[in-house]
PDB file of N, CA and C in Angstrom:
ATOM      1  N   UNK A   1     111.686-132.768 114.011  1.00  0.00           N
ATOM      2  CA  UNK A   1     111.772-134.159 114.395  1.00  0.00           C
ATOM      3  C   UNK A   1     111.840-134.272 115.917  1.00  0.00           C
ATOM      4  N   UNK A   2     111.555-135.364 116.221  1.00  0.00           N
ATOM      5  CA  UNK A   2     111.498-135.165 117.763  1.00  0.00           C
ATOM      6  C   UNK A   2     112.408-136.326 118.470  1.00  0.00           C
ATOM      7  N   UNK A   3     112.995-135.742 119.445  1.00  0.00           N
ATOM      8  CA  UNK A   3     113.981-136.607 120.043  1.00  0.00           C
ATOM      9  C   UNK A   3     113.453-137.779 120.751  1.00  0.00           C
ATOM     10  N   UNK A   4     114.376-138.518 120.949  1.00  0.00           N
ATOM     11  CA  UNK A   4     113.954-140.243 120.640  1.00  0.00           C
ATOM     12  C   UNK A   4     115.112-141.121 122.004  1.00  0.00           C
ATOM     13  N   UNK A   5     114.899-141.453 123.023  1.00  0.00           N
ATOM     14  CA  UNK A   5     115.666-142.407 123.668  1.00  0.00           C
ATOM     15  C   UNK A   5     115.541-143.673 123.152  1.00  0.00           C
ATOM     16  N   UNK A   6     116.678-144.427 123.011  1.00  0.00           N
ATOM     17  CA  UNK A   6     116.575-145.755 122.207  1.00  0.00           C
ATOM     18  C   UNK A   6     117.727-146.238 123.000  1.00  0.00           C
ATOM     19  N   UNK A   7     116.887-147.420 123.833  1.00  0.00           N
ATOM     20  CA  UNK A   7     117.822-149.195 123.975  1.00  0.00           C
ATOM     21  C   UNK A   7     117.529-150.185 123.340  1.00  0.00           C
ATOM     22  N   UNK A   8     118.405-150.975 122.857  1.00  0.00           N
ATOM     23  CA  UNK A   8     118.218-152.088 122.505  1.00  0.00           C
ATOM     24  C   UNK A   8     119.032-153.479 123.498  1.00  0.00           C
ATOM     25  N   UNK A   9     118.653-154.503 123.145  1.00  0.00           N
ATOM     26  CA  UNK A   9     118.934-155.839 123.675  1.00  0.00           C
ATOM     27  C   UNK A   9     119.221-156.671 122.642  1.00  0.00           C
ATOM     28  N   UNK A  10     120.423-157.381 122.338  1.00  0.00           N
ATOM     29  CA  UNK A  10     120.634-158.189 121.232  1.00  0.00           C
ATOM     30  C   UNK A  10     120.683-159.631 121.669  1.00  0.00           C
ATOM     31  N   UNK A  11     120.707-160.672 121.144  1.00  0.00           N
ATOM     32  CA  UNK A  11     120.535-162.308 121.014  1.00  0.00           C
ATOM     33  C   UNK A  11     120.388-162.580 122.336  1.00  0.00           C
ATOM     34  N   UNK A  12     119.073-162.223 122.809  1.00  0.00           N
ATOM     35  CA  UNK A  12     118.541-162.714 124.550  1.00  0.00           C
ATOM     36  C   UNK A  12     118.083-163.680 124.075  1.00  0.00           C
ATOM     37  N   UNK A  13     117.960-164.397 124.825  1.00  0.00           N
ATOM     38  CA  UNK A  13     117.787-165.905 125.103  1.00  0.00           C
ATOM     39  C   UNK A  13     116.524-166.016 125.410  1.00  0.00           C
ATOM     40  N   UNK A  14     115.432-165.635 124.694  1.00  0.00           N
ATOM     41  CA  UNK A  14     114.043-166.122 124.850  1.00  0.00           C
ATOM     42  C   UNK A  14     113.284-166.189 123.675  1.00  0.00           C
ATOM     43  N   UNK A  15     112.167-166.618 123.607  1.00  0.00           N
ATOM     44  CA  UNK A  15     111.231-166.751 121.983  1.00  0.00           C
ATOM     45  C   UNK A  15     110.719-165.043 122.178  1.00  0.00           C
ATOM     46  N   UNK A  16     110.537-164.520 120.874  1.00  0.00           N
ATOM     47  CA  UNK A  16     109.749-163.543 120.376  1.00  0.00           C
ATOM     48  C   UNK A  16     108.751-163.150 120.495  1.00  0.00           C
ATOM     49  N   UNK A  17     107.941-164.608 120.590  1.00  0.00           N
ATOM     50  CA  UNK A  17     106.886-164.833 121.351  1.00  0.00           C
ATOM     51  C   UNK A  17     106.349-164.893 122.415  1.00  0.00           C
ATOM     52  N   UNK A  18     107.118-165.312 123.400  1.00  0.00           N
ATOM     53  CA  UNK A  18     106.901-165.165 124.634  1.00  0.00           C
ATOM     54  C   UNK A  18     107.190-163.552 125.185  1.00  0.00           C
ATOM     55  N   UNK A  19     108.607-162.880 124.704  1.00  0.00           N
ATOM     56  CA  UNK A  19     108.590-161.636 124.964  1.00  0.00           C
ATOM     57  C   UNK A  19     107.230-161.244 124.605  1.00  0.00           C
ATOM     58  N   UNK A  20     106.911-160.516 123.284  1.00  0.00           N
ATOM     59  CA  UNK A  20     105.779-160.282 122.416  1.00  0.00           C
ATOM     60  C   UNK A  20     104.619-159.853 123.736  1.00  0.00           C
ATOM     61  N   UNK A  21     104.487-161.202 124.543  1.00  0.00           N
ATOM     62  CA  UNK A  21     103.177-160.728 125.223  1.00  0.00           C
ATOM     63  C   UNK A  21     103.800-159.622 126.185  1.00  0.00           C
ATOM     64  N   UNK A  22     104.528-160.067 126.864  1.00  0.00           N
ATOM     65  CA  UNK A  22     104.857-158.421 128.095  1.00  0.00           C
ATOM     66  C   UNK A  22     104.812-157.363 127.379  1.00  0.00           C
ATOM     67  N   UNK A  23     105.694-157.423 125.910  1.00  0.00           N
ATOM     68  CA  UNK A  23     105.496-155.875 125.192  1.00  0.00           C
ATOM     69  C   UNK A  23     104.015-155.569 125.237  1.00  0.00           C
ATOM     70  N   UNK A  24     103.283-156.219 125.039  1.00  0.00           N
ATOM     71  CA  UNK A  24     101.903-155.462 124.304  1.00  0.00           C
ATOM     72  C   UNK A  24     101.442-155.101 125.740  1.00  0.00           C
ATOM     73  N   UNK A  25     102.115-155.203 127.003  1.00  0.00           N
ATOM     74  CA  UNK A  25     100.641-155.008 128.212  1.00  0.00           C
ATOM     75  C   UNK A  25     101.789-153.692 128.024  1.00  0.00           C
ATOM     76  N   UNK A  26     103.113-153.076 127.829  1.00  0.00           N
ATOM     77  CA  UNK A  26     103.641-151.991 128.177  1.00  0.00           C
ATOM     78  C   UNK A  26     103.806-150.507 126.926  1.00  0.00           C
ATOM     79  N   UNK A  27     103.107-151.566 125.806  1.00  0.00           N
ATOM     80  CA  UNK A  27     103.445-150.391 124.500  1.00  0.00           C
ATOM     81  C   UNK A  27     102.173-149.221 124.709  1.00  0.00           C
ATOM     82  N   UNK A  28     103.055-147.959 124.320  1.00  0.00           N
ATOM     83  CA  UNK A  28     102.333-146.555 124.514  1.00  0.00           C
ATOM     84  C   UNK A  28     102.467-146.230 125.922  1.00  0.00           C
ATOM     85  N   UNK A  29     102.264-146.230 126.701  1.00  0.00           N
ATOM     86  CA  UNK A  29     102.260-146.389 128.018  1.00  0.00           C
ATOM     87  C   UNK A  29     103.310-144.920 128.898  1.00  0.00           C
ATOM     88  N   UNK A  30     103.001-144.730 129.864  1.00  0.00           N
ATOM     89  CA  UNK A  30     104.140-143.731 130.254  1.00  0.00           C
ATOM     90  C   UNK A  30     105.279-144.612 131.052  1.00  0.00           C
ATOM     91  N   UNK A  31     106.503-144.077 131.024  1.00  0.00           N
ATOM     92  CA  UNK A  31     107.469-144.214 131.604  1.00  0.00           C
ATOM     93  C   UNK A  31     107.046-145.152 133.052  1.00  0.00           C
ATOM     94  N   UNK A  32     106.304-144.559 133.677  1.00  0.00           N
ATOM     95  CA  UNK A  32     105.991-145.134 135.230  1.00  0.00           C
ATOM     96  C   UNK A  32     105.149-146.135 135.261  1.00  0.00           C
ATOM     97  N   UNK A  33     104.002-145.805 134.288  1.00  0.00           N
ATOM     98  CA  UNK A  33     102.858-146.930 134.307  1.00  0.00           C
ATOM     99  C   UNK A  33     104.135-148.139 133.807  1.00  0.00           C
ATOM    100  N   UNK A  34     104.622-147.933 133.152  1.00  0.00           N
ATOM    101  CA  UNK A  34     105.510-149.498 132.639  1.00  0.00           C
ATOM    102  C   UNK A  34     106.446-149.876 133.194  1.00  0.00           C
ATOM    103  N   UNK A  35     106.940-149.001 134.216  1.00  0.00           N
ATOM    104  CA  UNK A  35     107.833-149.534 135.334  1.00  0.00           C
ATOM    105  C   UNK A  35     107.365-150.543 136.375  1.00  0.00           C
ATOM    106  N   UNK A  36     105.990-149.760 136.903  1.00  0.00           N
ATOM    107  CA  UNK A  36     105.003-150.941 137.794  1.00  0.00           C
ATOM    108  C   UNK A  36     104.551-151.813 137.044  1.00  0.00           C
ATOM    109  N   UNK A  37     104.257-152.175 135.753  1.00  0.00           N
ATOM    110  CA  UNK A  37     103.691-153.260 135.103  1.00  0.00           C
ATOM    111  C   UNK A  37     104.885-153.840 135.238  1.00  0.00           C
ATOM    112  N   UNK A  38     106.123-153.411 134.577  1.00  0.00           N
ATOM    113  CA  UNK A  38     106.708-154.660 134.684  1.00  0.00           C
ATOM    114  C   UNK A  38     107.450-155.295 136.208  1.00  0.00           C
ATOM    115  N   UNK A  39     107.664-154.323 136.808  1.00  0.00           N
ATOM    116  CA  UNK A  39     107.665-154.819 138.098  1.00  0.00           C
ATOM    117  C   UNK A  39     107.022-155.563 138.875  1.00  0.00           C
ATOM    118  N   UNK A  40     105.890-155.948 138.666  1.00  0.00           N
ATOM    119  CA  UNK A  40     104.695-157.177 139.046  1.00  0.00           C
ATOM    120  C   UNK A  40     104.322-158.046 138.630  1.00  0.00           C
ATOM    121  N   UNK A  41     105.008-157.905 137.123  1.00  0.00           N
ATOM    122  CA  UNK A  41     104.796-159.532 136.350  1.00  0.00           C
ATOM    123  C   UNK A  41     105.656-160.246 137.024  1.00  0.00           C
ATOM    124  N   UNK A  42     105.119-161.307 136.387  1.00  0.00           N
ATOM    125  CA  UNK A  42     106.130-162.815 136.765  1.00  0.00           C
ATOM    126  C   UNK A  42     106.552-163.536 135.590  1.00  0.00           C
ATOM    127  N   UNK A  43     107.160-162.764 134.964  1.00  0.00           N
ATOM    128  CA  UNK A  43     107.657-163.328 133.401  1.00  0.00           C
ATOM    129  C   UNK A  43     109.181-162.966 133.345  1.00  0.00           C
ATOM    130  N   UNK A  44     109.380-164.334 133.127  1.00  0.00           N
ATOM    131  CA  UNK A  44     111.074-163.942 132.127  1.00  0.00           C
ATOM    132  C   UNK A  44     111.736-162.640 131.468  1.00  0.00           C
ATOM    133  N   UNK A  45     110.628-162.428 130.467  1.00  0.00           N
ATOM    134  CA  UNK A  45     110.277-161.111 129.457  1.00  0.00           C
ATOM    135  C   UNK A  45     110.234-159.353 130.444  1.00  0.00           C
ATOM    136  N   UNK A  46     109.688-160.037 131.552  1.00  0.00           N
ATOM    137  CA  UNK A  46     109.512-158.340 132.185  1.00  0.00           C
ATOM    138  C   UNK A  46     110.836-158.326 133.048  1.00  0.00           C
ATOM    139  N   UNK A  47     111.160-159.114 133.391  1.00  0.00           N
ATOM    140  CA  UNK A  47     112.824-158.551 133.872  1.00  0.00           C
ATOM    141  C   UNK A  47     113.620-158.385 133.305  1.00  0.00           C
ATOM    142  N   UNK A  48     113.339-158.879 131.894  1.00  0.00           N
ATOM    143  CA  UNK A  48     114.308-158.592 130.731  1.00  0.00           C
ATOM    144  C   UNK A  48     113.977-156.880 130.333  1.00  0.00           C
ATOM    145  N   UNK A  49     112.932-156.849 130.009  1.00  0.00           N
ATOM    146  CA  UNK A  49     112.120-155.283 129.319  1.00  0.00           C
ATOM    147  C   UNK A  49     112.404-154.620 130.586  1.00  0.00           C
ATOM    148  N   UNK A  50     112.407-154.468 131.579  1.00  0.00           N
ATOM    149  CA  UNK A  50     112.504-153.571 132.541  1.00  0.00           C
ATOM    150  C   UNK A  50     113.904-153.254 132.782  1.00  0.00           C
ATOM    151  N   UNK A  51     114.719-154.163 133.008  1.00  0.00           N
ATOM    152  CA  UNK A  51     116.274-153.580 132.707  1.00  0.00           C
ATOM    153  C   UNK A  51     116.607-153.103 131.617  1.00  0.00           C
ATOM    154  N   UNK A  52     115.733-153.265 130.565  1.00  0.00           N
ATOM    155  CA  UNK A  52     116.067-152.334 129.310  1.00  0.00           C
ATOM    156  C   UNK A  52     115.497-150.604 129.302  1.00  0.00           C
ATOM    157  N   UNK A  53     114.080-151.531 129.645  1.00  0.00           N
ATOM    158  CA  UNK A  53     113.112-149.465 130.505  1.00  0.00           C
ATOM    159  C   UNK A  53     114.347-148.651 131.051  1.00  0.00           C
ATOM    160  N   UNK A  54     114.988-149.453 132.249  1.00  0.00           N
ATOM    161  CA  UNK A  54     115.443-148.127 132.905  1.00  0.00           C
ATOM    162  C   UNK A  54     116.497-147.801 132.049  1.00  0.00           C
ATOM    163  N   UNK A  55     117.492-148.529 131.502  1.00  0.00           N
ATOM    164  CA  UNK A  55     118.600-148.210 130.651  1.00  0.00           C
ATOM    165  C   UNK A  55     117.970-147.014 129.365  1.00  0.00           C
ATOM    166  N   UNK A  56     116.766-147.172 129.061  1.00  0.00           N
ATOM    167  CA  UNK A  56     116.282-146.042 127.978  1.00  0.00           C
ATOM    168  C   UNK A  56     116.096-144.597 128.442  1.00  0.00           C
ATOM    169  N   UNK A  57     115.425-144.616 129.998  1.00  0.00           N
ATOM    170  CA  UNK A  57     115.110-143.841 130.562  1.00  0.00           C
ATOM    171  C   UNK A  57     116.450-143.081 131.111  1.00  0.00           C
ATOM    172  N   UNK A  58     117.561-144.048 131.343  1.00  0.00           N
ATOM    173  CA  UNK A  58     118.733-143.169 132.093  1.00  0.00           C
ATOM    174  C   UNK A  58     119.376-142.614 130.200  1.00  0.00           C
ATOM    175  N   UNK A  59     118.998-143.298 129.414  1.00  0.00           N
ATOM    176  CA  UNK A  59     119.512-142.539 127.942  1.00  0.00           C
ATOM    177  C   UNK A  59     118.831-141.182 127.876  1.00  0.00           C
ATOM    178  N   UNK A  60     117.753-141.368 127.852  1.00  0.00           N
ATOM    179  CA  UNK A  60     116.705-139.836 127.792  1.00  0.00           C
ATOM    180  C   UNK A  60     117.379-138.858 128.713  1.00  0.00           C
ATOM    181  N   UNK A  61     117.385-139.058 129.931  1.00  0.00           N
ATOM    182  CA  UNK A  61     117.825-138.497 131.000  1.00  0.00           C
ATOM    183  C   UNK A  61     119.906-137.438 130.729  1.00  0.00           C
ATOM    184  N   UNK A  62     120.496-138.383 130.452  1.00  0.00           N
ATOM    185  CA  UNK A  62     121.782-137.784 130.500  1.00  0.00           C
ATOM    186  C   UNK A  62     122.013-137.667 129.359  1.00  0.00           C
ATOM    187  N   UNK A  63     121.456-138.223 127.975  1.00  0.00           N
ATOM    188  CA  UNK A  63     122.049-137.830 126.784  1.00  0.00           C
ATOM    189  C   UNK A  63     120.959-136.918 125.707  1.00  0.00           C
ATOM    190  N   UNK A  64     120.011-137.056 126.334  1.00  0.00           N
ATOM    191  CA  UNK A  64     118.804-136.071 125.385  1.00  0.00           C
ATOM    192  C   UNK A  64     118.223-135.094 126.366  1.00  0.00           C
ATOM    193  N   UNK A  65     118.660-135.215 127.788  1.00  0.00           N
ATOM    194  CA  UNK A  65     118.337-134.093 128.619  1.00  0.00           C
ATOM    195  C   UNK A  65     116.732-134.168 128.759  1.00  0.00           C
ATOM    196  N   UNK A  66     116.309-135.347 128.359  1.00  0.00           N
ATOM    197  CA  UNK A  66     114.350-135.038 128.239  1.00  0.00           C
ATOM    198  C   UNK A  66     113.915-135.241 129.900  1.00  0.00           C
ATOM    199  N   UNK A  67     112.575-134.516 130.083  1.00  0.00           N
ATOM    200  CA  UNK A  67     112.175-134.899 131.413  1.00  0.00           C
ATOM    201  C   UNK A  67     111.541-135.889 131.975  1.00  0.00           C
ATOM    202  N   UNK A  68     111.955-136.867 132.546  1.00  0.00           N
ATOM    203  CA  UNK A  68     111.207-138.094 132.976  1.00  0.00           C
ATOM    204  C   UNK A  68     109.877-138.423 133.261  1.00  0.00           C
ATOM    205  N   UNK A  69     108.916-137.040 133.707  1.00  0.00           N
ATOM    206  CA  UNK A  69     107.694-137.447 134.237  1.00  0.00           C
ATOM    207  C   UNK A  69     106.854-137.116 132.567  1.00  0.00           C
ATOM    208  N   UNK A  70     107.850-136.765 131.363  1.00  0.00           N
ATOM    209  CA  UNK A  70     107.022-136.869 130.153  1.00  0.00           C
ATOM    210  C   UNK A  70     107.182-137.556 129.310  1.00  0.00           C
ATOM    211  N   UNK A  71     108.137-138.782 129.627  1.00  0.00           N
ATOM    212  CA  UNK A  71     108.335-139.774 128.777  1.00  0.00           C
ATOM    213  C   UNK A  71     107.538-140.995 128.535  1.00  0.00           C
ATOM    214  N   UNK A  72     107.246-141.740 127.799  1.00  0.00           N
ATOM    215  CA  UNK A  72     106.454-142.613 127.112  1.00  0.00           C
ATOM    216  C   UNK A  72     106.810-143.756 126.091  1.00  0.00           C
ATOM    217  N   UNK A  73     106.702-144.170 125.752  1.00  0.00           N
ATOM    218  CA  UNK A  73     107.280-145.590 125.196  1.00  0.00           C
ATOM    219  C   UNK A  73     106.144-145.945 124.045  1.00  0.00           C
ATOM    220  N   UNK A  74     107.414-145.086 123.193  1.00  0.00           N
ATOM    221  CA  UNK A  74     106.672-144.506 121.766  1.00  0.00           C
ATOM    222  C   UNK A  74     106.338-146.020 120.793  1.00  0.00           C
ATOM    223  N   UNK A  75     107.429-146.849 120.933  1.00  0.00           N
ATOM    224  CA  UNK A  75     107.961-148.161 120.080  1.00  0.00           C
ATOM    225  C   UNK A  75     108.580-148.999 121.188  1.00  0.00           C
ATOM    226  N   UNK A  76     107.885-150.420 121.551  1.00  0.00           N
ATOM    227  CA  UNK A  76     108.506-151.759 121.659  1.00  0.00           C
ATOM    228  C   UNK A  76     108.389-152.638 120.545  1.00  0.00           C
ATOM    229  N   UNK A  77     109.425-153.007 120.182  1.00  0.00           N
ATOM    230  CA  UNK A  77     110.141-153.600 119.022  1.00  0.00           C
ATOM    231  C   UNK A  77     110.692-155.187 120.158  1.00  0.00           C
ATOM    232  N   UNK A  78     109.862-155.951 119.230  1.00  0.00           N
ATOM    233  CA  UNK A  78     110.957-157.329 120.089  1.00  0.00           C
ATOM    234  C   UNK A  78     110.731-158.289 118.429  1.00  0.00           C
ATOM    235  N   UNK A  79     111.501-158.835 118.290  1.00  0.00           N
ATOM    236  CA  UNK A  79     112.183-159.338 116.564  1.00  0.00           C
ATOM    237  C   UNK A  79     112.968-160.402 117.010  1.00  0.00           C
ATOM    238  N   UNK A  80     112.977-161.640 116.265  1.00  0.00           N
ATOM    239  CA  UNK A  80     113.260-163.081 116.396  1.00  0.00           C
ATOM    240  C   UNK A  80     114.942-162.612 115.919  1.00  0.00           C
ATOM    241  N   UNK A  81     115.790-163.554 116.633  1.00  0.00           N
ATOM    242  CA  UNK A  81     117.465-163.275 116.639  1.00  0.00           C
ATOM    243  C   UNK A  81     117.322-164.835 115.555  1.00  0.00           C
ATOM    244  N   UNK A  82     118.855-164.879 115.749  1.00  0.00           N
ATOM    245  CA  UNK A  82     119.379-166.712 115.555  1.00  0.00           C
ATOM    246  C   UNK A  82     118.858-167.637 115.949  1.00  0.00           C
ATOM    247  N   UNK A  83     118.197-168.522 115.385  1.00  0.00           N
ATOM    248  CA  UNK A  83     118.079-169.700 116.500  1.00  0.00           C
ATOM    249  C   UNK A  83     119.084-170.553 116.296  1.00  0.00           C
ATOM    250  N   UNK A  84     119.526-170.920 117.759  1.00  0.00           N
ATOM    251  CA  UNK A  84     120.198-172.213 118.186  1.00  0.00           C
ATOM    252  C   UNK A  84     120.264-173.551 117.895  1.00  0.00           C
ATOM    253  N   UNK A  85     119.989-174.137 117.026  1.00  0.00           N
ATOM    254  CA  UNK A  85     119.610-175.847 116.594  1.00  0.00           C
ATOM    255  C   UNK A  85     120.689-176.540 117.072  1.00  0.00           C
ATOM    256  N   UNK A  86     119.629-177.889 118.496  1.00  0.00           N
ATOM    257  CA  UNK A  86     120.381-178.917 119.172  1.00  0.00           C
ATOM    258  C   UNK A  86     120.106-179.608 118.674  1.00  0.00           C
ATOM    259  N   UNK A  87     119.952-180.693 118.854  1.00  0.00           N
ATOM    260  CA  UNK A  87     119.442-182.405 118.705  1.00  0.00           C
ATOM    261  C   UNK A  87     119.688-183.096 120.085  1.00  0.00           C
ATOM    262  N   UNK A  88     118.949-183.871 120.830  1.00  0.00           N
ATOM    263  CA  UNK A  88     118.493-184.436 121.360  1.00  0.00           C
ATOM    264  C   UNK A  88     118.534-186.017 120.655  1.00  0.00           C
ATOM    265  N   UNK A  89     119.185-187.210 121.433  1.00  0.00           N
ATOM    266  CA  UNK A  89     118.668-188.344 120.923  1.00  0.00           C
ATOM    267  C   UNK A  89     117.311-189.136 121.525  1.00  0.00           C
ATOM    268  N   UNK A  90     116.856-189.514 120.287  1.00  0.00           N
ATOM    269  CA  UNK A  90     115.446-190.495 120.446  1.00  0.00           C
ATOM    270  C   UNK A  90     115.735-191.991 120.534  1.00  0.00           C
ATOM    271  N   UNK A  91     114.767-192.540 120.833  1.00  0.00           N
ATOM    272  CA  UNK A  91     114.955-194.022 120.243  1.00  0.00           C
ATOM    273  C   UNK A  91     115.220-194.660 118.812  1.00  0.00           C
ATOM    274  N   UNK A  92     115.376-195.903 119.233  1.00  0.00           N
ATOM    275  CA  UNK A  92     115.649-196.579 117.718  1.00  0.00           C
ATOM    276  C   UNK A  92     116.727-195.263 116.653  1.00  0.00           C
ATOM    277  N   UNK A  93     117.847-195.208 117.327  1.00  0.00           N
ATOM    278  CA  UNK A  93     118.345-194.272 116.271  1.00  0.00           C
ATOM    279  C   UNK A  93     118.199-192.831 115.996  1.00  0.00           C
ATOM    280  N   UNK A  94     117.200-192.208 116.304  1.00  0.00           N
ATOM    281  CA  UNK A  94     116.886-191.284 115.864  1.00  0.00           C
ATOM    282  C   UNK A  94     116.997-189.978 116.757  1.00  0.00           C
ATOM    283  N   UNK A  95     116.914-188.655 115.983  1.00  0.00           N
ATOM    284  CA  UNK A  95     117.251-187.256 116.421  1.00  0.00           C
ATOM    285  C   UNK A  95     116.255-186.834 116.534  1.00  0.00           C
ATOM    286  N   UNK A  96     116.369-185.890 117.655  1.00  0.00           N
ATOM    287  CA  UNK A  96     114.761-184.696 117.969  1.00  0.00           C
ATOM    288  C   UNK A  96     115.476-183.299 117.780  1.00  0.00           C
ATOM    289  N   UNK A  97     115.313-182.289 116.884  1.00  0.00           N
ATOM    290  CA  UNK A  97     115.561-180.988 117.133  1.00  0.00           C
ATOM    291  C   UNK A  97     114.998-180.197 118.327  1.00  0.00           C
ATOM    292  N   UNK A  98     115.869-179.738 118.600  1.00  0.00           N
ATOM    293  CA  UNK A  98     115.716-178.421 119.677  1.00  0.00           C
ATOM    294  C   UNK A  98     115.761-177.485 119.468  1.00  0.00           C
ATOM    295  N   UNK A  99     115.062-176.291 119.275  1.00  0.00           N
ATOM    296  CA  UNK A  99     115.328-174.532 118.721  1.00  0.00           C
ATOM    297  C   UNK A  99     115.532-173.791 120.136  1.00  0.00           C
ATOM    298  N   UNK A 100     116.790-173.414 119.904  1.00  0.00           N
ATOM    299  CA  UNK A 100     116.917-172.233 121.198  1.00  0.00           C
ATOM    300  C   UNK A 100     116.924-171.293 120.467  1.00  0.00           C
ATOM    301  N   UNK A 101     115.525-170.473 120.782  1.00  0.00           N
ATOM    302  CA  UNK A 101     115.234-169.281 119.730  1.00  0.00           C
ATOM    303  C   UNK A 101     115.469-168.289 120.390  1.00  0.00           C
ATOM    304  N   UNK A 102     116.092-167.243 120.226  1.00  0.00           N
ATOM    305  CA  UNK A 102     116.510-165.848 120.536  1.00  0.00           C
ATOM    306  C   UNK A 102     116.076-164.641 120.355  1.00  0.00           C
ATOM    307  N   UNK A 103     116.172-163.118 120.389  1.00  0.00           N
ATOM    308  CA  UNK A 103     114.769-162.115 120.451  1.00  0.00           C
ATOM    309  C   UNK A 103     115.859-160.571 120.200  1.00  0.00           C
ATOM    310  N   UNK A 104     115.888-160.121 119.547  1.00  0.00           N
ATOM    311  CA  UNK A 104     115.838-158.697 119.907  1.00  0.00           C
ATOM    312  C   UNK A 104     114.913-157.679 120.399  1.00  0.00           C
ATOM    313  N   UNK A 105     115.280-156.782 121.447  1.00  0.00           N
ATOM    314  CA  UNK A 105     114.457-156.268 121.952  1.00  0.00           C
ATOM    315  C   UNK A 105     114.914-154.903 121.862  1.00  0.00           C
ATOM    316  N   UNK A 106     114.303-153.759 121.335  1.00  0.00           N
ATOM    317  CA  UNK A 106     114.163-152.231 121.343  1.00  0.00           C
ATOM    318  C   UNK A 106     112.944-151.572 121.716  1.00  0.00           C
ATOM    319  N   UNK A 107     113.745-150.422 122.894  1.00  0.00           N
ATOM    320  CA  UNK A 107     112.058-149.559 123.055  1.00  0.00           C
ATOM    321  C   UNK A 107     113.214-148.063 123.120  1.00  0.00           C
ATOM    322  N   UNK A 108     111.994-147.565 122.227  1.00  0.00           N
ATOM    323  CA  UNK A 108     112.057-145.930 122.044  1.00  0.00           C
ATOM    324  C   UNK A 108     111.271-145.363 122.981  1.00  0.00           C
ATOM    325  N   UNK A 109     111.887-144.337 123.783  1.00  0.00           N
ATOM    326  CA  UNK A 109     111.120-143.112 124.292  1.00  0.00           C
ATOM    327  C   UNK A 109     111.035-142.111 123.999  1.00  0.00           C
ATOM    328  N   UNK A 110     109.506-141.434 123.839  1.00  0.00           N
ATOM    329  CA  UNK A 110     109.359-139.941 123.307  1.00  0.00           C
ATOM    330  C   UNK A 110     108.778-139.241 124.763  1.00  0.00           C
ATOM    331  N   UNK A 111     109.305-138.152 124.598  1.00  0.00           N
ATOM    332  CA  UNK A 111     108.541-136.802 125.405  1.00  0.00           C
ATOM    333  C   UNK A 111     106.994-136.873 125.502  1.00  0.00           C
ATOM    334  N   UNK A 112     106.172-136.615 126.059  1.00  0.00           N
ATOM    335  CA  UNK A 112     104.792-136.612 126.154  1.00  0.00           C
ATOM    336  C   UNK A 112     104.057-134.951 125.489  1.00  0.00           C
ATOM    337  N   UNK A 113     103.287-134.235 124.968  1.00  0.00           N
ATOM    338  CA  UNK A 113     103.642-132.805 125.125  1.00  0.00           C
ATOM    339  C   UNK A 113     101.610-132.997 124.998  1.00  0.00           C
ATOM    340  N   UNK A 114     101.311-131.694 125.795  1.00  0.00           N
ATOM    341  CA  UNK A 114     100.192-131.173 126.427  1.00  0.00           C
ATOM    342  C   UNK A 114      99.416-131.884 125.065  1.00  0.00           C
ATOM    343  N   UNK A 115      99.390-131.871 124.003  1.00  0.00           N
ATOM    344  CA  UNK A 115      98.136-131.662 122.854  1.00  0.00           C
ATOM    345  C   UNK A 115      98.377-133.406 122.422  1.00  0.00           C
ATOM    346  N   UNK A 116      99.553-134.330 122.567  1.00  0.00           N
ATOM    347  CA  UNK A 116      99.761-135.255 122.338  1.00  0.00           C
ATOM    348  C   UNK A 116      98.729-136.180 123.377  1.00  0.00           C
ATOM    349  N   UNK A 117      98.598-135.734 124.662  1.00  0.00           N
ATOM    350  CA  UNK A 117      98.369-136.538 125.823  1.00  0.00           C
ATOM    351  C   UNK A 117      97.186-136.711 125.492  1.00  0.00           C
ATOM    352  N   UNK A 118      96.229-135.341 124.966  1.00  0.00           N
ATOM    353  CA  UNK A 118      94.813-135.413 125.017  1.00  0.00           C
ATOM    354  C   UNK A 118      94.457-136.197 123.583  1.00  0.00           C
ATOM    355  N   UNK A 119      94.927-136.028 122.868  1.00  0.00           N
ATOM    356  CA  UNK A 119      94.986-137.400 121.469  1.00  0.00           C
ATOM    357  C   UNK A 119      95.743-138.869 121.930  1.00  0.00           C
ATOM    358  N   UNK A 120      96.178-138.870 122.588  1.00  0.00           N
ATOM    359  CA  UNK A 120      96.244-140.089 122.943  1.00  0.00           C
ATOM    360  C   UNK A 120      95.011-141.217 123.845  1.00  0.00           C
ATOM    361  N   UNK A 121      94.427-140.459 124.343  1.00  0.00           N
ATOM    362  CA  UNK A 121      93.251-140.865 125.124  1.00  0.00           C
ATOM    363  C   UNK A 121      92.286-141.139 124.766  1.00  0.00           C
TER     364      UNK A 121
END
């Protein structure tokens, strides 16, 4: 079996959806390529995923001992939390719902290894 760095992020405060897109420009990806991606977006989602990157990467690092320039980002996982239901008043009486929808976010890192890299390509 192969060792696995894993962070997660619980009831962040954004849609699933909106995360969703930053994951897909960073899934598979190496360690670095997804550090500069998310470092240049301009999304909510990538300052969120990127303080989670490095928190996975310092997991790999001091608790699985793996080497940084072979890590990769095996699984981004982002999954709808609680939503929040407000109400808002309307006219004539009436209520508008509000969803403050929420997100879990997990990314696994695996090791990269010589025969993996060239199947990955």
């Amino acid at each position: 079996m192969k060792t696995q760095a894993i962070a997660q992020l619980k009831l962040q405060r954004i849609s699933a959806q909106k995360a969703r897109l930053v994951a897909d420009l960073i899934r598979y990806k190496t360690s670095k390529e997804a550090l500069s991606i998310l470092k240049n977006s301009n999304k909510k989602a990538a300052r969120l995923l990127l303080k989670l990157l490095q928190s996975a990467i310092a997991n790999a690092i001091n608790n699985n001992g793996m080497n940084v320039d072979k890590l990769y980002l095996s699984e981004v996982l982002i999954n709808e939390g609680p939503t929040l239901k407000r109400f808002q008043p309307r006219s004539q009486g009436r209520a508008y719902s509000i969803f403050k929808r929420t997100s879990h976010m997990i990314i696994k890192l695996e090791e990269l290894n010589s025969q993996e890299k060239s199947n990955q390509k």
